[in-house]
Protein backbone atom coordinates (compact mmCIF):
# COMPACT_ATOMS: atom_id res chain seq x y z
CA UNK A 1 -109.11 50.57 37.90
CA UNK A 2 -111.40 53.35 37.56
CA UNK A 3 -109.53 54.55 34.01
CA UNK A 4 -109.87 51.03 32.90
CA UNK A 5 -113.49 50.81 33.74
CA UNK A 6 -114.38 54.40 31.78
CA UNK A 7 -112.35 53.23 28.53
CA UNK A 8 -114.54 49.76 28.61
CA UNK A 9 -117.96 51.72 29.22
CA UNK A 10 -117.08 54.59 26.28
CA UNK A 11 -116.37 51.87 24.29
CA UNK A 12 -119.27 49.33 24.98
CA UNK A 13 -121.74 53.07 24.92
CA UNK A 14 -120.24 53.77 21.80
CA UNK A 15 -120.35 50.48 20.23
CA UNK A 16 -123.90 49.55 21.64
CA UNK A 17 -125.32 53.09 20.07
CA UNK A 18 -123.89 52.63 16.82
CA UNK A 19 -125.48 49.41 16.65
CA UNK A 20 -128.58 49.71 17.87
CA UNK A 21 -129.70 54.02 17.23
CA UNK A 22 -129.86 53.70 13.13
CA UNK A 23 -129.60 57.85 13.69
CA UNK A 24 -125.78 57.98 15.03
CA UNK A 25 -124.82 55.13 11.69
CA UNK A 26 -126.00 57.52 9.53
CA UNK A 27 -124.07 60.26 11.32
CA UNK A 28 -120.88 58.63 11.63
CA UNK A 29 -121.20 57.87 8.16
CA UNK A 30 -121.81 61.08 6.99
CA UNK A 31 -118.77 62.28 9.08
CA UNK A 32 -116.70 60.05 7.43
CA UNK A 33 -116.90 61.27 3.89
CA UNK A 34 -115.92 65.14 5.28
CA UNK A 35 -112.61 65.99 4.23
CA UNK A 36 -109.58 65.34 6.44
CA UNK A 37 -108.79 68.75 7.19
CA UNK A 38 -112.48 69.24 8.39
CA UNK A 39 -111.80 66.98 11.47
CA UNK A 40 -108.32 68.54 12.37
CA UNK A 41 -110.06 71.07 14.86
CA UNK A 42 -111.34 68.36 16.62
CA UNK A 43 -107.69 66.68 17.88
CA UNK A 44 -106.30 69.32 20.13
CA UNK A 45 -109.92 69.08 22.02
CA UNK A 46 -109.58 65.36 22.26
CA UNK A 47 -106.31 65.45 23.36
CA UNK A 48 -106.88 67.94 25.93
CA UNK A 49 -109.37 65.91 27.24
CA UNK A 50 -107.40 62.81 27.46
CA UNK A 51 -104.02 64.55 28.77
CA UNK A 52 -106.39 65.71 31.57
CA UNK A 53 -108.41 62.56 32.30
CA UNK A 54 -105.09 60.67 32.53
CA UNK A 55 -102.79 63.03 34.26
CA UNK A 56 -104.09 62.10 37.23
CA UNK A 57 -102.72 58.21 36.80
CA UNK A 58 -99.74 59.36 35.79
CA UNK A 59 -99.47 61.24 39.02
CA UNK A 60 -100.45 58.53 40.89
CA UNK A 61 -97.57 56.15 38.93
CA UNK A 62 -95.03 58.45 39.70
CA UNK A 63 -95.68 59.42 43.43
CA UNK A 64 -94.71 56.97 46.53
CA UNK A 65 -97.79 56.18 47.52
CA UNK A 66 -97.47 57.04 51.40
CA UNK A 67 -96.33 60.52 50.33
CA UNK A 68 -99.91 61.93 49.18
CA UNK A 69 -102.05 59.06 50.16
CA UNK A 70 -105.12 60.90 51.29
CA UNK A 71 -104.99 63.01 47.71
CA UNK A 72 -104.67 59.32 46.08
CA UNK A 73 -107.54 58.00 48.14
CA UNK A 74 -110.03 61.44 47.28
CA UNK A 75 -108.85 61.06 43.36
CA UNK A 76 -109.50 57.52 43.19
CA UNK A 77 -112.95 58.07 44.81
CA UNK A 78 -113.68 61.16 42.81
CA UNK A 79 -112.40 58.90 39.97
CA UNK A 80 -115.43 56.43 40.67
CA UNK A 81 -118.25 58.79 41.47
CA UNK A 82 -117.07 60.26 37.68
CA UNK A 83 -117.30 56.94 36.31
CA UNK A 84 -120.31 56.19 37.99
CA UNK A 85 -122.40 59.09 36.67
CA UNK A 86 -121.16 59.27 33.50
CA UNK A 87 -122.31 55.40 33.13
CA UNK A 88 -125.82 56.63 34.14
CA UNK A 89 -126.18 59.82 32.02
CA UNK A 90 -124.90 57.99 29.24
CA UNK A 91 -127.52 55.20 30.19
CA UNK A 92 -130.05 57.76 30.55
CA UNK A 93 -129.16 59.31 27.23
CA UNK A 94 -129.36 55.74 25.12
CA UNK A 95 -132.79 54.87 26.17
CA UNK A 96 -134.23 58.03 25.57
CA UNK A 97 -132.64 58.10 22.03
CA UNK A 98 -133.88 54.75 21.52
CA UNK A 99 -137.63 55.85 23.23
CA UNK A 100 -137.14 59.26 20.73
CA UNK A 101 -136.32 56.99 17.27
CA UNK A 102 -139.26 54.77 18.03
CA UNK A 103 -142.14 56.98 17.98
């Protein structure tokens, strides 16, 4: 639930700030006339980031559940707490930009 929950928030933050900060269009569009090779040092980051955000589900998947269920129960809780902050800073961080780009 709580990996399902931060892919819907990145991509409602995400789609919500392109939308709505006119800054982060003309970003985006600027980063999508660099040249392809340009953007290739950004992959292995992303993957990184994704292998280790999703390792832990994959754990999870593959593990009885009565064998580690206290670890399962303190992931899936650290899981939500994550999710949780992350939706505030990133709420935090979209008004502000919004406050900053209308003055």
């Amino acid at each position: 639930g709580a990996t399902l929950f931060y892919g819907f928030r990145l991509a409602l933050h995400l789609l919500a700030r392109q939308l709505t900060v006119p800054d982060i269009a003309e970003r985006i569009k600027a980063f999508d006339k660099t040249p392809r090779l340009k953007r290739l040092p950004l992959i292995p980051p992303l993957a990184l980031f994704y292998a280790c955000m999703t390792s832990p589900l994959l754990f999870a998947l593959r593990t009885p559940p009565t064998k580690y269920l206290k670890v399962a129960q303190i992931g899936c809780g650290l899981a939500w707490a994550g999710a949780a902050i992350e939706a505030i800073a990133d709420a935090q961080k979209f008004l502000q930009k919004r406050r900053d780009y209308a003055q």
